[in-house]
N, C-alpha and C. Protein backbone atom coordinates (compact mmCIF):
# COMPACT_ATOMS: atom_id res chain seq x y z
N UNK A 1 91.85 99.00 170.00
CA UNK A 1 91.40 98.09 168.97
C UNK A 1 90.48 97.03 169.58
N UNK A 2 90.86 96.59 170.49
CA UNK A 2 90.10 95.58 171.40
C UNK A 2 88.68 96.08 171.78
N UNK A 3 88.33 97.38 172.47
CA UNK A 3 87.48 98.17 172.84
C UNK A 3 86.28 98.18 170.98
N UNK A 4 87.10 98.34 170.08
CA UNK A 4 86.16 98.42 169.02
C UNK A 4 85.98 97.40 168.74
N UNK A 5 86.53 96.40 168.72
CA UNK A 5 85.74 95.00 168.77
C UNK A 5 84.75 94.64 169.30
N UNK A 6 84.53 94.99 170.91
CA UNK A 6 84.10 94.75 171.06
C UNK A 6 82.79 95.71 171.44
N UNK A 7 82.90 96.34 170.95
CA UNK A 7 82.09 97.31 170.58
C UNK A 7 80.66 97.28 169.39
N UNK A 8 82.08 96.62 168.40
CA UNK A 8 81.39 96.16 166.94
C UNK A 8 80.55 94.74 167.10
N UNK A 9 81.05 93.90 168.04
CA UNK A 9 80.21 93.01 168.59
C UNK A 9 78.53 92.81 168.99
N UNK A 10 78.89 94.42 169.76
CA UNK A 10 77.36 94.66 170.59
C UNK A 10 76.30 95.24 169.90
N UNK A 11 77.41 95.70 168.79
CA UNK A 11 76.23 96.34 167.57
C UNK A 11 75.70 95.09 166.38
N UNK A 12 76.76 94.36 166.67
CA UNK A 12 75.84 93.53 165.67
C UNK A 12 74.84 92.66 166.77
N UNK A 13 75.16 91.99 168.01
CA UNK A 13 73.89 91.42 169.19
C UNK A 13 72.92 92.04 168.80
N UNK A 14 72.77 93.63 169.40
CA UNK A 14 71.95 94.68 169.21
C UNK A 14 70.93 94.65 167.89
N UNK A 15 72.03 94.50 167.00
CA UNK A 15 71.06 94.75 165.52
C UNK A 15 70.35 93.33 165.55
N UNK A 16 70.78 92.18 165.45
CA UNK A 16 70.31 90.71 165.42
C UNK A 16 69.49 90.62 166.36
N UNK A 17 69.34 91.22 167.36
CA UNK A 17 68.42 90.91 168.25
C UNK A 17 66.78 91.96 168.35
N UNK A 18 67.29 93.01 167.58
CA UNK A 18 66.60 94.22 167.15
C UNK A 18 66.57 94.48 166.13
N UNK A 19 66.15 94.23 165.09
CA UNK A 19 66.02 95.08 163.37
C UNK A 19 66.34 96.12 163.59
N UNK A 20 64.92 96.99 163.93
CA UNK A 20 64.84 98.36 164.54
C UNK A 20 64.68 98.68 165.63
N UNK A 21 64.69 100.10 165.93
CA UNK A 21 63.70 100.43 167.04
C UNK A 21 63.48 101.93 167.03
N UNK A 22 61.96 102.09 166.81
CA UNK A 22 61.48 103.74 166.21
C UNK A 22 61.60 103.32 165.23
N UNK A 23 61.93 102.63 164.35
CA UNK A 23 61.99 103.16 162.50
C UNK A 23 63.78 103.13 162.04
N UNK A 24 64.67 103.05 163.40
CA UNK A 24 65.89 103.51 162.61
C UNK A 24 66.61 101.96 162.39
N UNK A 25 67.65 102.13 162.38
CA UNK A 25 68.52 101.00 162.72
C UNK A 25 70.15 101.63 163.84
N UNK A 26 70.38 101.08 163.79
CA UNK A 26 71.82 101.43 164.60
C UNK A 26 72.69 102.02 163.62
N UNK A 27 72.85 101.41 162.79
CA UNK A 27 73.93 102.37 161.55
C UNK A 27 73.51 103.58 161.07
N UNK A 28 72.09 103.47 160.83
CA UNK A 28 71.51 104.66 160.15
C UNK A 28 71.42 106.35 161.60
N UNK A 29 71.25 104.74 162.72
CA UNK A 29 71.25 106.12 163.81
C UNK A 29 72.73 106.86 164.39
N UNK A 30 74.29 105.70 163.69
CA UNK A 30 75.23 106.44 163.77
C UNK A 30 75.43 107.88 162.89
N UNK A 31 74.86 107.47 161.37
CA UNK A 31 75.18 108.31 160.63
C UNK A 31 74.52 109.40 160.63
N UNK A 32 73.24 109.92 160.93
CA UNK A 32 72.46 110.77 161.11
C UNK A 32 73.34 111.73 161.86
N UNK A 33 73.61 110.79 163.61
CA UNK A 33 75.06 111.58 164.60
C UNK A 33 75.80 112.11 164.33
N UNK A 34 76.86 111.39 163.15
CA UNK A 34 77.75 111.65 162.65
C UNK A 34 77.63 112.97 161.68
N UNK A 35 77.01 112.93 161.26
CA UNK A 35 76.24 114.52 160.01
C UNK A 35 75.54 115.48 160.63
N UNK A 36 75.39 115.79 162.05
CA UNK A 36 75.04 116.67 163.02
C UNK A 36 75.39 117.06 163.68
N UNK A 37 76.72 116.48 164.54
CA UNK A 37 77.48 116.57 165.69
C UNK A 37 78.04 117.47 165.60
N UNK A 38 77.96 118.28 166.34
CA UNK A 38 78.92 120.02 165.93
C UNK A 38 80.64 119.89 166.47
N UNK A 39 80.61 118.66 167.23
CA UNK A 39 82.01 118.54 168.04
C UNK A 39 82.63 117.42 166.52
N UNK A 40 82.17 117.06 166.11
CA UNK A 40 82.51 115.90 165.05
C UNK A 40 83.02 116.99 163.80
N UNK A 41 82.03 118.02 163.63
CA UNK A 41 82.30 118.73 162.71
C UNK A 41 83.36 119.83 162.62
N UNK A 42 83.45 119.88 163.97
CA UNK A 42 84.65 121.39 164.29
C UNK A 42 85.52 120.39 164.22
N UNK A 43 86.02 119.34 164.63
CA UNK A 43 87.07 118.33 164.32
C UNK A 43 87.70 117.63 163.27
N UNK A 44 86.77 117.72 162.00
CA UNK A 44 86.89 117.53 160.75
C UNK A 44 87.32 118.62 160.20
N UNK A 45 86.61 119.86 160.67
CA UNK A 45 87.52 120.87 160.02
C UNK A 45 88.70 121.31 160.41
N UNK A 46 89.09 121.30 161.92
CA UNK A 46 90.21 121.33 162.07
C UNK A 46 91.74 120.75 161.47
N UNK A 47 90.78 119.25 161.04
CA UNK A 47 91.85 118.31 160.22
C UNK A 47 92.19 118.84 158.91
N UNK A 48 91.02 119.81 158.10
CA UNK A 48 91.53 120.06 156.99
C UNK A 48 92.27 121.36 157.26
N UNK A 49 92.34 121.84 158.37
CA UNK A 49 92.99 123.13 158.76
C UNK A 49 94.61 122.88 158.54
N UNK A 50 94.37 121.77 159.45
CA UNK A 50 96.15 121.37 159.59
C UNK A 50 96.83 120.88 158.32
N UNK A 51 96.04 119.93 157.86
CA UNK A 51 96.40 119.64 155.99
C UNK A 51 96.84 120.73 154.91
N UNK A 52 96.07 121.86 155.45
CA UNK A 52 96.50 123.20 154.71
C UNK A 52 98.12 123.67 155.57
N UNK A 53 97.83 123.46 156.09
CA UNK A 53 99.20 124.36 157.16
C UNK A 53 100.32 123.09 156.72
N UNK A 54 100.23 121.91 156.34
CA UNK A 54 101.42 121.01 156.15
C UNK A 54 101.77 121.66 154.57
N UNK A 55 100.98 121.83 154.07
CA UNK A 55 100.87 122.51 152.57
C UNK A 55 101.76 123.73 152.44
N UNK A 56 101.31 124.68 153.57
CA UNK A 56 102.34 126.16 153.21
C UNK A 56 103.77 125.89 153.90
N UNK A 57 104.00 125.14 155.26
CA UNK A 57 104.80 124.74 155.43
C UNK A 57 105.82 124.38 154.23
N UNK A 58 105.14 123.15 153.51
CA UNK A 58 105.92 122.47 152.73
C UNK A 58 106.45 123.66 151.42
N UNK A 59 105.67 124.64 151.35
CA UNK A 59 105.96 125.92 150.40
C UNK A 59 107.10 126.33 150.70
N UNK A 60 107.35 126.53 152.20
CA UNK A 60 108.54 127.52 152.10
C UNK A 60 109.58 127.26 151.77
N UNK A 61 109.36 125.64 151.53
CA UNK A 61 110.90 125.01 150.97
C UNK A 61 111.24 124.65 149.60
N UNK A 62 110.50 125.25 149.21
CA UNK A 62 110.94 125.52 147.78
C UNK A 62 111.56 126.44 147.04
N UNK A 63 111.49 126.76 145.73
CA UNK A 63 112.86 128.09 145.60
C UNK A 63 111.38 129.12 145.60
N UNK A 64 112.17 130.20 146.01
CA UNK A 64 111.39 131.37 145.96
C UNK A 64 112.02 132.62 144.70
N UNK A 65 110.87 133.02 144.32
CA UNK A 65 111.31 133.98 142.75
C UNK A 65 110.95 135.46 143.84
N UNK A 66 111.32 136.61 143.91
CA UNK A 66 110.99 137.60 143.55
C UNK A 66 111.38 138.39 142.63
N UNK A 67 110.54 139.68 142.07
CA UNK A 67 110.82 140.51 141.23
C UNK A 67 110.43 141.57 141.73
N UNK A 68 111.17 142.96 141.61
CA UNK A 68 111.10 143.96 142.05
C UNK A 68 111.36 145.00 140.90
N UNK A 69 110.36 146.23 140.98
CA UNK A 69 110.97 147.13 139.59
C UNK A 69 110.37 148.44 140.06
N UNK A 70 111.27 149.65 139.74
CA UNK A 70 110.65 150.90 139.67
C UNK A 70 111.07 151.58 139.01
N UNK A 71 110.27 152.41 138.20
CA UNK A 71 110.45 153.47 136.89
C UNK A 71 109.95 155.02 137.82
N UNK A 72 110.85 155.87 137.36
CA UNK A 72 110.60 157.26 137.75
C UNK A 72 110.93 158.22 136.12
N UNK A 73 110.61 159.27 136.87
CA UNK A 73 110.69 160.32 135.36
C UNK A 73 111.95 161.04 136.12
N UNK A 74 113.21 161.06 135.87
CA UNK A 74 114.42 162.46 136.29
C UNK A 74 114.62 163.60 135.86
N UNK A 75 114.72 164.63 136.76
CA UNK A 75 114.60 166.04 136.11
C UNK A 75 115.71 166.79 136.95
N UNK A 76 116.72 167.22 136.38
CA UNK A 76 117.97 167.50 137.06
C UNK A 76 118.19 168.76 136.09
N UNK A 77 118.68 169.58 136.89
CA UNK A 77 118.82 171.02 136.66
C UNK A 77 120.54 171.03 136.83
N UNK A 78 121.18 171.48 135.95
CA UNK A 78 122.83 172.11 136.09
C UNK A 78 123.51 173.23 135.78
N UNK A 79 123.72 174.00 136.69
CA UNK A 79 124.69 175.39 136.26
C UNK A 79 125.94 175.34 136.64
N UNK A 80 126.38 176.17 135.66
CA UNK A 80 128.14 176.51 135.43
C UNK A 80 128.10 178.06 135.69
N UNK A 81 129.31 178.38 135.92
CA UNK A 81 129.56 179.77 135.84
C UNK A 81 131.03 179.69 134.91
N UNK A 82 130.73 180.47 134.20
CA UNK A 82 131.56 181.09 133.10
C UNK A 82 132.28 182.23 133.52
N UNK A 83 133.67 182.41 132.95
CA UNK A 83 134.68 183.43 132.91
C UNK A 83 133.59 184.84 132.65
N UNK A 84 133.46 185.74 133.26
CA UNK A 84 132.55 187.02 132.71
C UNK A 84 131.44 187.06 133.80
N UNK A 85 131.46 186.19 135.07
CA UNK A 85 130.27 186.19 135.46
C UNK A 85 129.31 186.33 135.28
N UNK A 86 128.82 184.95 134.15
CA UNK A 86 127.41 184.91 133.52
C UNK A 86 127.49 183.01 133.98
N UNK A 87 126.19 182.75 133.81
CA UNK A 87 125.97 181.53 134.54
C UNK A 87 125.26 180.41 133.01
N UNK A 88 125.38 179.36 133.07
CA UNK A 88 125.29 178.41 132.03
C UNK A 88 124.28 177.59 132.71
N UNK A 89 123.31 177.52 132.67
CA UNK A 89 122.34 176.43 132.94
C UNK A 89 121.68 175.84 132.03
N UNK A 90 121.38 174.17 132.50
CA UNK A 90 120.76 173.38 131.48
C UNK A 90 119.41 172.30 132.37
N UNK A 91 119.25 172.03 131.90
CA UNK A 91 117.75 171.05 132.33
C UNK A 91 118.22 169.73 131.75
N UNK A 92 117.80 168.80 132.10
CA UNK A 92 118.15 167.25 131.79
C UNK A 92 116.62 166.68 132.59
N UNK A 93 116.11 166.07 131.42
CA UNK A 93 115.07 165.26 131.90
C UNK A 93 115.35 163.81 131.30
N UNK A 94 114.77 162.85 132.21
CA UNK A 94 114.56 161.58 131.25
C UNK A 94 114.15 160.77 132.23
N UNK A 95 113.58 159.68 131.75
CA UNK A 95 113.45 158.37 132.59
C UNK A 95 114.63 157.26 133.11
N UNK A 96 114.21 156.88 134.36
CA UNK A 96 115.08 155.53 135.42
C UNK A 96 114.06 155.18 135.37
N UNK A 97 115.00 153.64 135.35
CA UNK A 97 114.53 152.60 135.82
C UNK A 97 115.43 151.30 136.22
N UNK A 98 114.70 150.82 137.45
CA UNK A 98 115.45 150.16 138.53
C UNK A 98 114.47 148.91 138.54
N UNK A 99 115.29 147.48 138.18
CA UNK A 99 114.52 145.77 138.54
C UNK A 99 115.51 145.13 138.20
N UNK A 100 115.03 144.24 139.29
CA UNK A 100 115.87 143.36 139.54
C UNK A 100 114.65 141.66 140.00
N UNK A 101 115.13 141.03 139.83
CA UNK A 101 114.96 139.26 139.90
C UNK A 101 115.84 138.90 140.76
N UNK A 102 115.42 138.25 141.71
CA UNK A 102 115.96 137.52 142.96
C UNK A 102 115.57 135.85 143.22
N UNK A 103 116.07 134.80 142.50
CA UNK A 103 116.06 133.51 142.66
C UNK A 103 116.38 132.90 143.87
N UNK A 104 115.89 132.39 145.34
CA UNK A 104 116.39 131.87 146.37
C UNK A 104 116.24 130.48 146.63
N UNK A 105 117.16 129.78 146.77
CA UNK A 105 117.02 128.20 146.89
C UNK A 105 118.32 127.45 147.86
N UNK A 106 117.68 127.94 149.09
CA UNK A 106 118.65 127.96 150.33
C UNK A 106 118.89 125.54 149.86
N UNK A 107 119.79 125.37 150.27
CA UNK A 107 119.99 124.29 150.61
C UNK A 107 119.57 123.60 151.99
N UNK A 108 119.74 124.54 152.95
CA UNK A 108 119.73 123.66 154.53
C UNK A 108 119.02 124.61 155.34
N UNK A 109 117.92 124.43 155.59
CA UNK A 109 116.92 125.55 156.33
C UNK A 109 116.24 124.58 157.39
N UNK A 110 116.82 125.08 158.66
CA UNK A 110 116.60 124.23 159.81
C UNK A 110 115.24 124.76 160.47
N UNK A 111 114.93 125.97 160.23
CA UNK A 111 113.62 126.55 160.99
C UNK A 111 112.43 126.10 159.80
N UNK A 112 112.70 125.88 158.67
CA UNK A 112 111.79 125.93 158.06
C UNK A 112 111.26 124.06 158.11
N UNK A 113 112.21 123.63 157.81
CA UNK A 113 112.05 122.22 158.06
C UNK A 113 111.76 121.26 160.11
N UNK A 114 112.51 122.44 160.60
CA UNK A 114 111.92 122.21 162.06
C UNK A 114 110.30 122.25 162.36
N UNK A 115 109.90 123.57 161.12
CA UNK A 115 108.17 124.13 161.57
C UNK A 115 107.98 123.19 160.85
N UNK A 116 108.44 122.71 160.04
CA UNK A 116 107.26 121.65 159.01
C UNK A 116 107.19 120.05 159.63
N UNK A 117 108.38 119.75 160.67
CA UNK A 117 107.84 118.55 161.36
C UNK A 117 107.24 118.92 162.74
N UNK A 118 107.29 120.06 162.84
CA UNK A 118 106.11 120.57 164.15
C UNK A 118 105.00 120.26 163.74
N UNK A 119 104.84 121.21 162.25
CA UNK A 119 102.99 121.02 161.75
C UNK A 119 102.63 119.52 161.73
N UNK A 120 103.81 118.89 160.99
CA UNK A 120 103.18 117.94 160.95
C UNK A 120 102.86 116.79 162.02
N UNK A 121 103.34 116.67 162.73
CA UNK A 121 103.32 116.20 164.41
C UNK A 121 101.80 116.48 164.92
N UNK A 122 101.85 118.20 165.05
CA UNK A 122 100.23 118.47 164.85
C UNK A 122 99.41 118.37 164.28
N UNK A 123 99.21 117.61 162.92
CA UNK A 123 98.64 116.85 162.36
C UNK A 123 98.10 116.02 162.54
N UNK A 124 99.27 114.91 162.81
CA UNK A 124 98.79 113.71 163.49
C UNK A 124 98.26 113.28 165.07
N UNK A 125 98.55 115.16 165.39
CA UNK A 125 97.83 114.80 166.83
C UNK A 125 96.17 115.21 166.87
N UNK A 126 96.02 115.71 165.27
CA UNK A 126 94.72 116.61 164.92
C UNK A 126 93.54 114.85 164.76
N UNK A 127 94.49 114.26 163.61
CA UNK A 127 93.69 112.82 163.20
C UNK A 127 93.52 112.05 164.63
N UNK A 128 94.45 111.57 165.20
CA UNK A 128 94.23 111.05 166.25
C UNK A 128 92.88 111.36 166.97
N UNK A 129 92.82 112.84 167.36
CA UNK A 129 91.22 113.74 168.32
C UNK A 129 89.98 113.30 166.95
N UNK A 130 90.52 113.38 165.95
CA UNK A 130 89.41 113.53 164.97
C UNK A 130 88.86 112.05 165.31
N UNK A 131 89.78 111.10 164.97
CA UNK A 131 89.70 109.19 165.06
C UNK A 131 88.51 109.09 166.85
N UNK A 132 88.96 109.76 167.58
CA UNK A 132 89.03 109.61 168.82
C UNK A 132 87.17 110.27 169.09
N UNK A 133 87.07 111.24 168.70
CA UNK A 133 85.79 112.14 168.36
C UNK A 133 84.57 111.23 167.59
N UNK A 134 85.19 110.51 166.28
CA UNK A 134 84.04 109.60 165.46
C UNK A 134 83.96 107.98 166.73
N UNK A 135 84.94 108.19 167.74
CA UNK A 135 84.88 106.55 168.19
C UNK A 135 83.85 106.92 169.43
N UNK A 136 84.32 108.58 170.21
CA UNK A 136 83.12 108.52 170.97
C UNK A 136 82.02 108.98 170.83
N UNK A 137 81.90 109.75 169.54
CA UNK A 137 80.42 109.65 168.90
C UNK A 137 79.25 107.92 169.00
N UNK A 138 80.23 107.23 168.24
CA UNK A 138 79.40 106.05 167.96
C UNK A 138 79.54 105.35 169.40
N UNK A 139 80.38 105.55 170.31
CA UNK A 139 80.25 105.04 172.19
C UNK A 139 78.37 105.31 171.94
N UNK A 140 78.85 107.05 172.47
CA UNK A 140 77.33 107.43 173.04
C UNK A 140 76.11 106.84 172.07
N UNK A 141 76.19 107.20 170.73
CA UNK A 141 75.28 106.52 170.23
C UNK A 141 74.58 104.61 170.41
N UNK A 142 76.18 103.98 170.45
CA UNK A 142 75.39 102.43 170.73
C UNK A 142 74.59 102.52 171.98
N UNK A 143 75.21 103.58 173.29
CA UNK A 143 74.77 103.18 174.42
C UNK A 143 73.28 103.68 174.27
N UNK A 144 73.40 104.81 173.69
CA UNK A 144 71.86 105.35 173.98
C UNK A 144 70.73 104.36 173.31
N UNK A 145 71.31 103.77 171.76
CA UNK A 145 70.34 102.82 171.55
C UNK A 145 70.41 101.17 172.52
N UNK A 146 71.63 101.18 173.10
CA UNK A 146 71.52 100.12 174.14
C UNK A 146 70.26 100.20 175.46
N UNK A 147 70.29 101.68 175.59
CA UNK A 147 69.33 101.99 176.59
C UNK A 147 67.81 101.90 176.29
N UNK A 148 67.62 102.52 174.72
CA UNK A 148 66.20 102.74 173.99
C UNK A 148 66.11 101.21 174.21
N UNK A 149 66.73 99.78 174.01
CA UNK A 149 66.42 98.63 173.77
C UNK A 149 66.15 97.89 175.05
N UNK A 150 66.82 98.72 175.59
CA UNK A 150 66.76 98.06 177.81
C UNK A 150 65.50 98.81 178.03
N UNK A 151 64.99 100.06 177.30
CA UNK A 151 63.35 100.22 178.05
C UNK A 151 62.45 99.48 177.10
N UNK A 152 62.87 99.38 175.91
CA UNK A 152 61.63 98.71 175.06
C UNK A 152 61.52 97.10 176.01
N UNK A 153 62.78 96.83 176.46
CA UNK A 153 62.36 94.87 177.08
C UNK A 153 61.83 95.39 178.45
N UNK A 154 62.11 96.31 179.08
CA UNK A 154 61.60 96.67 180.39
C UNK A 154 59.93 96.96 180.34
N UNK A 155 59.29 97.85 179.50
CA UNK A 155 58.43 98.21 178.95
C UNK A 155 57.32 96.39 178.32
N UNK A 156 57.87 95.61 177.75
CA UNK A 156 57.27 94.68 177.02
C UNK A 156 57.20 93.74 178.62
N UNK A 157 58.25 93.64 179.52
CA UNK A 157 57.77 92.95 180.51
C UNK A 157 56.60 93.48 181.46
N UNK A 158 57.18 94.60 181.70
CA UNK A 158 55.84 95.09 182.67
C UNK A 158 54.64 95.18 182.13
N UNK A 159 54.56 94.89 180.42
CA UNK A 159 52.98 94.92 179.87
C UNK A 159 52.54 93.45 180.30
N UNK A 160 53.48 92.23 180.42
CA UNK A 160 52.33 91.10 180.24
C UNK A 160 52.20 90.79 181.39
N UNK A 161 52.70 91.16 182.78
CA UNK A 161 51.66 91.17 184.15
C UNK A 161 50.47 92.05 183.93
N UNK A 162 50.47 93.10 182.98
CA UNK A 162 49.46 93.72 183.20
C UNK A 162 48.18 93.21 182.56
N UNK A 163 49.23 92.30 181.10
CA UNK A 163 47.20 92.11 180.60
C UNK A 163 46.96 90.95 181.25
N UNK A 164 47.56 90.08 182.60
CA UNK A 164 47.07 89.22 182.88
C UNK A 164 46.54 89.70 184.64
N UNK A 165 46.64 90.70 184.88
CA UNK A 165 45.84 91.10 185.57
C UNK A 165 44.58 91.58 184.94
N UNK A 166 44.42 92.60 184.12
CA UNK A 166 43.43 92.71 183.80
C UNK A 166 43.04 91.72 183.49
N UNK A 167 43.24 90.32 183.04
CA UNK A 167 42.05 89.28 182.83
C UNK A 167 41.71 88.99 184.19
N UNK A 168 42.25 88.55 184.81
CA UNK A 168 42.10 88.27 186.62
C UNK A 168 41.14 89.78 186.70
N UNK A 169 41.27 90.71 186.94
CA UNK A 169 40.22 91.93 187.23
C UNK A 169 38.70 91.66 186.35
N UNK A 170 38.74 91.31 185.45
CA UNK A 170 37.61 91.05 184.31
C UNK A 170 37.00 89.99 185.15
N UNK A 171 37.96 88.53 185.69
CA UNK A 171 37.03 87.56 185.67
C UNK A 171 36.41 88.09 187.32
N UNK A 172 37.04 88.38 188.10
CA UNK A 172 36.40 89.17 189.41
C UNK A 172 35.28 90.53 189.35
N UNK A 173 35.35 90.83 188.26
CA UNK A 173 34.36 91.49 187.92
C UNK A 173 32.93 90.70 187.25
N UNK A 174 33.33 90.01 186.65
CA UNK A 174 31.89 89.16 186.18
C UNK A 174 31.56 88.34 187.35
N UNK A 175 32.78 87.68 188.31
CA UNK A 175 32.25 87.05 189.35
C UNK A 175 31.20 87.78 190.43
N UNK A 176 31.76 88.82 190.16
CA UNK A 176 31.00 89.72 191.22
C UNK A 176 29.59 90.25 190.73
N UNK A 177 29.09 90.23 189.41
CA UNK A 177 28.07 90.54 188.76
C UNK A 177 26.87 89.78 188.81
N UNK A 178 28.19 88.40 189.11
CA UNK A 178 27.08 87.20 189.12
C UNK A 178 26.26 86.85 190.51
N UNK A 179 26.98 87.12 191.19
CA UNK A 179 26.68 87.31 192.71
C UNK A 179 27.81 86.27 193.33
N UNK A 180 28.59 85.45 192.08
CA UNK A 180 29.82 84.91 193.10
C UNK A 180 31.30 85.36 193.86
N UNK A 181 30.76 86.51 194.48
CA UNK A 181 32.00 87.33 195.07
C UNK A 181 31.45 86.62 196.44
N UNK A 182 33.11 86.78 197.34
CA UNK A 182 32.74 86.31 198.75
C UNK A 182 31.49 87.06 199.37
N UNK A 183 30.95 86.31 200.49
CA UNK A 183 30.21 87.02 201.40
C UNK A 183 30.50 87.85 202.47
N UNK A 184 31.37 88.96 202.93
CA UNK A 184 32.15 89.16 203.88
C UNK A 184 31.35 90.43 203.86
């Protein structure tokens, strides 16, 4: 927390001391980062990964319905033998059918409620990397515009020895035109 303070500090120096620089601003050049970063983005999705997984988790603890059913056609053949040795057969056809409904609503389910404070543990270890990912996004970003702003003052100093040499070169040049250069 301290670290983003003072963090948030240097961005506002930075901005107050700089409007821009190139055209952007510092916020506009976090957010651009932030909407490009492929490590920012696999990390965001990961978070909604785990949000889903606290979700089915939290499913399995609810009552569960199944239904099960099967219909067949039966065709059963039966013979008798009769006094006279002659034989009695008959055919029997018809339809089965087999369903059943199965309501489950365990009371005390230790694996299921064990995985669901695992997921969720991993959750919060998902937000944390995610929190951790947007904080060193905007690190690298202040520094790099900390740096763009350390060459723009580096850059603006080494220009005004220069245009005051070139005036010193100008006036040694007209001196010398004039014929008042040393005699050596």
């Amino acid at each position: 927390m301290r670290i983003q303070l003072i963090q948030n500090l240097i961005c506002i120096l930075i901005t107050s001391v700089s409007l821009n620089a190139q055209g952007v601003t510092l916020s506009e050049a976090i957010k651009s980062a932030m909407s490009v970063d492929p490590t920012l983005r696999a990390s965001k999705l990961n978070l909604l990964a785990a949000e889903e997984n606290i979700a089915m988790a939290r499913s399995r603890l609810l009552p569960q319905v199944s239904l099960q059913g099967t219909t067949s056609q039966l065709t059963q053949t039966t013979s008798q033998e009769v006094t006279g040795g002659a034989d009695i057969s008959r055919s029997f056809t018809g339809p089965t059918a087999n369903h059943q409904i199965v309501i489950r609503q365990a009371l005390f389910r230790p694996k299921e409620f064990s995985n669901l404070n695992l997921i969720e543990l991993q959750n919060e270890l998902i937000k944390i990397k995610y929190e951790q990912d947007i904080e060193d996004l905007r690190s690298r970003v202040i520094n790099a515009w900390i740096d763009l702003l350390g060459s723009n003052k580096i850059v603006q100093i080494n220009e005004k020895p220069l245009k005051l040499i070139e005036k010193s070169v100008a006036q040694e040049k007209a001196k010398y035109l004039n014929g008042d250069s040393t005699n050596d």
